[in-house]
Protein backbone atom coordinates (compact mmCIF):
# COMPACT_ATOMS: atom_id res chain seq x y z
CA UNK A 1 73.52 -92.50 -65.51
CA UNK A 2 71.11 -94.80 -63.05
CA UNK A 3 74.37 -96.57 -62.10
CA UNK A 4 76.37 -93.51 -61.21
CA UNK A 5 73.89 -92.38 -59.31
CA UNK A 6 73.15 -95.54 -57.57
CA UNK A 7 77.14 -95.84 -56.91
CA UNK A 8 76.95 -91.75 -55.92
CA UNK A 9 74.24 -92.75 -53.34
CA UNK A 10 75.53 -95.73 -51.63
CA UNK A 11 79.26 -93.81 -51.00
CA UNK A 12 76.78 -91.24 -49.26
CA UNK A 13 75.42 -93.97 -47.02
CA UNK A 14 79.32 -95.24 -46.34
CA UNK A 15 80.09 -92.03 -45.39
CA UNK A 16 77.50 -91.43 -43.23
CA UNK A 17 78.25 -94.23 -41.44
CA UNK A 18 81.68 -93.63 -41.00
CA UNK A 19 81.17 -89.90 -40.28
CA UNK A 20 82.31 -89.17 -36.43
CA UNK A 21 79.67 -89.94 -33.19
CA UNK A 22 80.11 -89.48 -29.87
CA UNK A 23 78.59 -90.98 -26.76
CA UNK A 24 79.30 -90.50 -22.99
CA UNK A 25 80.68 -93.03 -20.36
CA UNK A 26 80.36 -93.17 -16.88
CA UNK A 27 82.31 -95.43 -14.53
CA UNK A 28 81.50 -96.21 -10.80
CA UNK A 29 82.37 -98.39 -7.45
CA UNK A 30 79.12 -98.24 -5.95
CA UNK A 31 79.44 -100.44 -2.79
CA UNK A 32 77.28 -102.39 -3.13
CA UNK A 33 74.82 -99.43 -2.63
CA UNK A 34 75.98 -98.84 0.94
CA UNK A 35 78.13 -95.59 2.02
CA UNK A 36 81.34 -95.48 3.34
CA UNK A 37 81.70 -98.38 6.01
CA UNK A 38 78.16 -99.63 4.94
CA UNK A 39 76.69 -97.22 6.91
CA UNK A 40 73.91 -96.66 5.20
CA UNK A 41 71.96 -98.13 2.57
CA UNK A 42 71.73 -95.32 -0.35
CA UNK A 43 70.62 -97.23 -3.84
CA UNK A 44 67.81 -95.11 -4.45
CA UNK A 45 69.77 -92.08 -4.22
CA UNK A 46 72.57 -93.10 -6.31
CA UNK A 47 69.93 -94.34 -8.83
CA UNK A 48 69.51 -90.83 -9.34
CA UNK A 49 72.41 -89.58 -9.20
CA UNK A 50 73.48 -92.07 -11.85
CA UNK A 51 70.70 -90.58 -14.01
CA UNK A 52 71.64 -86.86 -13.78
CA UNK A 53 74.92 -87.70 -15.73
CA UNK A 54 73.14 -88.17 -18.47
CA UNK A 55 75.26 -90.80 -20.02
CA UNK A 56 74.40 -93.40 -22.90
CA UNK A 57 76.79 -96.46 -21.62
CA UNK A 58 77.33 -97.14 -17.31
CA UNK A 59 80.12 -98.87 -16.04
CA UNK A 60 79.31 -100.23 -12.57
CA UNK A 61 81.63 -102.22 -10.02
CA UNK A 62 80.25 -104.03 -6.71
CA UNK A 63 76.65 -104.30 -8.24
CA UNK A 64 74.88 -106.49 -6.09
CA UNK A 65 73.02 -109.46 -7.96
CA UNK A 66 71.33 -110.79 -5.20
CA UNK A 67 71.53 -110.12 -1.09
CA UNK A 68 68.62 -112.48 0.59
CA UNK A 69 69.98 -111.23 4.04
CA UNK A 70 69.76 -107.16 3.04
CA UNK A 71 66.20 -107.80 1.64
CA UNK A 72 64.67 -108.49 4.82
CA UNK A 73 66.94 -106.16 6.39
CA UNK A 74 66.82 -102.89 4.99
CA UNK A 75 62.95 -101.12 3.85
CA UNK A 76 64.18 -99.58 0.87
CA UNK A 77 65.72 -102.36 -0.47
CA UNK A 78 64.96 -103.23 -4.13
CA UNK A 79 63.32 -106.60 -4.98
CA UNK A 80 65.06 -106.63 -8.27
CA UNK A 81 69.07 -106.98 -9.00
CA UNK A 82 70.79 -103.80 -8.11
CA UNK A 83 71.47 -103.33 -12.17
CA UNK A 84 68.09 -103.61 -13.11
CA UNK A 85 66.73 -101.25 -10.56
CA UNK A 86 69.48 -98.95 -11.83
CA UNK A 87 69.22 -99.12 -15.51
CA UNK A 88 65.07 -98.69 -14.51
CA UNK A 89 63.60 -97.15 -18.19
CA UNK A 90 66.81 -94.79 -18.82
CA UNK A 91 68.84 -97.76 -19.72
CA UNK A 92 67.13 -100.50 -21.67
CA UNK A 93 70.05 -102.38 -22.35
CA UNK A 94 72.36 -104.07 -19.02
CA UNK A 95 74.53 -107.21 -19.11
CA UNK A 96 75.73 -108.45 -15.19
CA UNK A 97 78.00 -110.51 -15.07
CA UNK A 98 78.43 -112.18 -11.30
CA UNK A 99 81.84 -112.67 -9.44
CA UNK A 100 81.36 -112.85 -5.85
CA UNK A 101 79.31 -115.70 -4.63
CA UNK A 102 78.61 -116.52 -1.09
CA UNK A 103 75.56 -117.90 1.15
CA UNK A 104 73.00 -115.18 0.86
CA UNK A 105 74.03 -114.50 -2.53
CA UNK A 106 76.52 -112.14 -4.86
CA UNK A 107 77.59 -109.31 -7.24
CA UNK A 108 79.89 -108.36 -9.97
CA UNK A 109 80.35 -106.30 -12.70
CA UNK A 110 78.03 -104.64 -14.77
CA UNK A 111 76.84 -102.34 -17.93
CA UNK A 112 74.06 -100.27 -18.93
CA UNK A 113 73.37 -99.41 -21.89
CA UNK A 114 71.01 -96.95 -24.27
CA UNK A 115 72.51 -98.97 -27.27
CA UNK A 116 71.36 -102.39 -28.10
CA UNK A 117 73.83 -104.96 -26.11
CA UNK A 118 73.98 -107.43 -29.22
CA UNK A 119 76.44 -110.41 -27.24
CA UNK A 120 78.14 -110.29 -23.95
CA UNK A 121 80.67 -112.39 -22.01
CA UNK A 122 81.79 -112.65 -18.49
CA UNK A 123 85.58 -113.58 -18.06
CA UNK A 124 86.57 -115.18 -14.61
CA UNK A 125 89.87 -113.73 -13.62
CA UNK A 126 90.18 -114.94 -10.39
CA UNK A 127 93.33 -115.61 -9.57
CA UNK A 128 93.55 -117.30 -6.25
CA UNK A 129 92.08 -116.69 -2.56
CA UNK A 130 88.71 -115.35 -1.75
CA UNK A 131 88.98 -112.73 -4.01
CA UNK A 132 86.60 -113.36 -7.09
CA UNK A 133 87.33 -110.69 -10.13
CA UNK A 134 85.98 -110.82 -13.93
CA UNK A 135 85.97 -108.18 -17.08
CA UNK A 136 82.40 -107.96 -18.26
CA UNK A 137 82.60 -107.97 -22.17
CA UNK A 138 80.00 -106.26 -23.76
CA UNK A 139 79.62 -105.88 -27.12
CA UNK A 140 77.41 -102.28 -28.70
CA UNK A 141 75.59 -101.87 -31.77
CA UNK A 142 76.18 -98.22 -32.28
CA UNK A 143 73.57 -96.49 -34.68
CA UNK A 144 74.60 -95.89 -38.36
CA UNK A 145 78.08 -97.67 -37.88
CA UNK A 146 79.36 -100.84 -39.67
CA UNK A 147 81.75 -101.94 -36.78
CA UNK A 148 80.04 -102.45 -33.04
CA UNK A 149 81.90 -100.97 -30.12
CA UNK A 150 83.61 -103.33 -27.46
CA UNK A 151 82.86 -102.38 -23.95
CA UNK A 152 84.48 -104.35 -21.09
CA UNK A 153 84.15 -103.28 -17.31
CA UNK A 154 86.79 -104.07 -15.04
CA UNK A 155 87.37 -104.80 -11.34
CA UNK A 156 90.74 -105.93 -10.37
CA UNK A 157 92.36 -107.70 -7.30
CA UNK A 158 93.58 -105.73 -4.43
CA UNK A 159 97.07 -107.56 -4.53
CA UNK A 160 99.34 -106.22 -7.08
CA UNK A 161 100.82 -109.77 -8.69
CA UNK A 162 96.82 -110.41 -8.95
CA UNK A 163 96.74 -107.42 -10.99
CA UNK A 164 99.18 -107.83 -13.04
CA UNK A 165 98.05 -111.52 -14.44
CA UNK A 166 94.77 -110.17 -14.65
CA UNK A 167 96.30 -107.06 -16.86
CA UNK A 168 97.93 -109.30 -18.95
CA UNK A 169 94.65 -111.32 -19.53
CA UNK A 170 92.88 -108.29 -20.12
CA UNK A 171 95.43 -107.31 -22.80
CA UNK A 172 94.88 -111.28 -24.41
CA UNK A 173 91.18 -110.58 -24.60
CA UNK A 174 91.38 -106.88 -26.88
CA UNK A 175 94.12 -108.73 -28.47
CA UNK A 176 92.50 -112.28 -29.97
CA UNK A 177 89.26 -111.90 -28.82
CA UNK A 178 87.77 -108.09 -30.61
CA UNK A 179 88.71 -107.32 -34.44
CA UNK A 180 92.02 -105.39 -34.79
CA UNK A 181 89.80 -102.57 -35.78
CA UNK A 182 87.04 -102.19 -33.63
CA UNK A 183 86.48 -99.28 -31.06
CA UNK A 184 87.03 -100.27 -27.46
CA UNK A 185 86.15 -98.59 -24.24
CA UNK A 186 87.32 -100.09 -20.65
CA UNK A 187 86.72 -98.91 -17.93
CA UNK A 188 86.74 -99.25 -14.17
CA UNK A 189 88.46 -100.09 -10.66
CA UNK A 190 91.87 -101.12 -11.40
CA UNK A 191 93.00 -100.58 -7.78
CA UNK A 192 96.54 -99.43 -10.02
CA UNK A 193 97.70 -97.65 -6.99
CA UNK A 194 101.38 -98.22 -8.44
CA UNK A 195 100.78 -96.83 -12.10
CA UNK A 196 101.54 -99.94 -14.04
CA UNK A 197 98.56 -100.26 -16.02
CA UNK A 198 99.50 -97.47 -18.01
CA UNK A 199 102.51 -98.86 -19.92
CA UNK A 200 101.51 -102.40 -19.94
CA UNK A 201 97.84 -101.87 -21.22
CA UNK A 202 99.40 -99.66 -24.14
CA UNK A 203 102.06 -102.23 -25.17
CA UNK A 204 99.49 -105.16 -24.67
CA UNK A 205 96.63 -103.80 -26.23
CA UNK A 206 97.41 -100.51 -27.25
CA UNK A 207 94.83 -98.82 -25.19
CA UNK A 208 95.56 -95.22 -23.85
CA UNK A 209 93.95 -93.67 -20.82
CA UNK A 210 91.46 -90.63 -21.25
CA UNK A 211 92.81 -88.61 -18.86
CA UNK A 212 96.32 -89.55 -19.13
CA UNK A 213 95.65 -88.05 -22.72
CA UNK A 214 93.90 -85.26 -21.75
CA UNK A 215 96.14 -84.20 -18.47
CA UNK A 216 98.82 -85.99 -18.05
CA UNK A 217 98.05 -88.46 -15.22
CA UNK A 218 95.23 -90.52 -14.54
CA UNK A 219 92.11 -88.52 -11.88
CA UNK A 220 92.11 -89.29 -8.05
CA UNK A 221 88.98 -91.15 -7.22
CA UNK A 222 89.84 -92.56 -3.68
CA UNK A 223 88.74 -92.34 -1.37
CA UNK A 224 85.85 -90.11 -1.96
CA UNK A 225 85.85 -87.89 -0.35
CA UNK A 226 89.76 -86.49 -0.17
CA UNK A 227 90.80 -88.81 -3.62
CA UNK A 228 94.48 -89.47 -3.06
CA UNK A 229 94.86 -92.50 -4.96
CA UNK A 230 94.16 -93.26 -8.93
CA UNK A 231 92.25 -96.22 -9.15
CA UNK A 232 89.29 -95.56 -11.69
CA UNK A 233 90.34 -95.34 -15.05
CA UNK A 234 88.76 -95.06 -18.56
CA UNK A 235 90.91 -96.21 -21.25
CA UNK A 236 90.34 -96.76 -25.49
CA UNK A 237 91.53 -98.24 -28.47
CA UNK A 238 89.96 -97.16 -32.21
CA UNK A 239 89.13 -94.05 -30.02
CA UNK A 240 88.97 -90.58 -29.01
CA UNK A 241 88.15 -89.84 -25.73
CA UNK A 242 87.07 -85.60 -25.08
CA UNK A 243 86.48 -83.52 -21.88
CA UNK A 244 86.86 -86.52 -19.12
CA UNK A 245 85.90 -85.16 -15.83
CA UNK A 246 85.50 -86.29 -12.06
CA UNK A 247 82.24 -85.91 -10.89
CA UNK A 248 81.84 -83.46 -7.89
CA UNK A 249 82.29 -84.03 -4.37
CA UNK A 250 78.56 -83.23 -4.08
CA UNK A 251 76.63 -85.43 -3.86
CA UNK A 252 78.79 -87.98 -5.18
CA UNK A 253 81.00 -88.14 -2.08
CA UNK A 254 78.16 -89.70 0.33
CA UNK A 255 76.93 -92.08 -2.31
CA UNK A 256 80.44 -93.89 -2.87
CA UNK A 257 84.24 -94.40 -1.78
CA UNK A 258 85.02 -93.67 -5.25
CA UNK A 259 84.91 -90.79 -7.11
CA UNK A 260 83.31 -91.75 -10.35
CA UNK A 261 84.96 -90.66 -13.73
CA UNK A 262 83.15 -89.61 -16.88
CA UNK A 263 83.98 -88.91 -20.63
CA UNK A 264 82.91 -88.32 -23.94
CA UNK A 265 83.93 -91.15 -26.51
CA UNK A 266 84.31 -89.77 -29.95
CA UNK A 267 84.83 -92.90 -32.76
């Protein structure tokens, strides 16, 4: 009877486990914390804007690692990298992963996190030409689950044969380098003006974009603040993603060129 029980009990705890959970993503070009034309300097205001999402996992594109010029510069300017000064005490958790490098010094990619970050890879993507790109792996240990959620934040090149090598190496990564099983979230700036991610990400990888799913075309993020163009994108594998949205023109509009995109990640 002790052993039934005992077998009862642990198919409980496997269930539990198992049973659904949902978490909420937020994706954003911030500019290196500068508006539109790098007018204006605008960090501390995005921090909070950032915050009033309320979501558990950040993707964040043109976060400044290090600016030695801007620091003496600008007043307001944050002593600490750009991601840590975002992530502040609402995000323990934030992996960077630096792309750009020049004389005064760089940025990237980068994630915040409420959920422990347990390992974390940056993948040089670069193809050729100034332009420096990567996909910030990030792997999440997600509370009462068995398998660990694979975030990756993107930034891709400007010219579209860039894009398209760096698509297919994005698709070799969820491919050979995540278990055929695991969840996956990616999101970013795919600067897809042309709609080709779509189709090759879902025969690469087999991941499907949120709102593609949910309306039928990807959101307009760009620019700001009259989006024309669909460059930001969420998309998921081992996944269900619910009620994506584009944040409102206010405030986000002054705080970035992009629109950022948000969504609730069901596994």
């Amino acid at each position: 009877m002790a052993a039934v029980e005992a077998d009862t009990q642990a198919a409980l705890a496997a269930a539990s486990r198992d049973s659904s959970f949902s978490f909420k993503v937020l994706t954003v070009n911030i500019h290196k914390g500068f508006t539109f034309f790098n007018r204006k300097f605008i960090l501390p205001e995005l921090r909070e804007a950032v915050r009033s999402v309320g979501a558990d996992v950040v993707f964040l594109q043109e976060v400044t690692g290090d600016n030695a010029k801007h620091q003496d510069k600008y007043d307001n300017y944050p002593e600490a990298p750009h991601y840590e000064f975002l992530a502040d005490e609402i995000w323990p958790q934030f992996a960077y992963g630096r792309n750009a490098v020049y004389t005064n010094g760089h940025h990237g990619n980068a994630v915040l996190s409420k959920f422990p970050i347990v390992r974390f890879e940056n993948h040089d993507v670069s193809i050729s030409g100034p332009e420096r790109r990567g996909l910030l792996h990030c792997e999440l240990q997600m509370p009462g689950r068995r398998m660990n959620v694979h975030a990756i934040c993107v930034h891709l090149g400007l010219i579209e044969a860039h894009r398209l090598q760096q698509m297919t190496m994005l698709c070799d990564l969820v491919r050979s380098g995540i278990p055929a099983q695991a969840p996956v979230v990616v999101a970013g700036d795919f600067n897809d003006w042309r709609h080709r991610a779509h189709a090759l990400l879902a025969h690469g990888a087999d991941l499907h974009e949120v709102f593609v799913q949910a309306h039928g075309h990807a959101a307009r993020t760009f620019p700001a603040r009259l989006p024309l163009l669909r460059l930001d994108r969420i998309y998921v594998r081992n996944a269900i993603g619910h009620a994506p949205v584009v944040l409102p023109n206010r405030p986000w509009s002054h705080l970035s060129d992009h629109a950022p995109l948000a969504a609730e990640i069901e596994l």
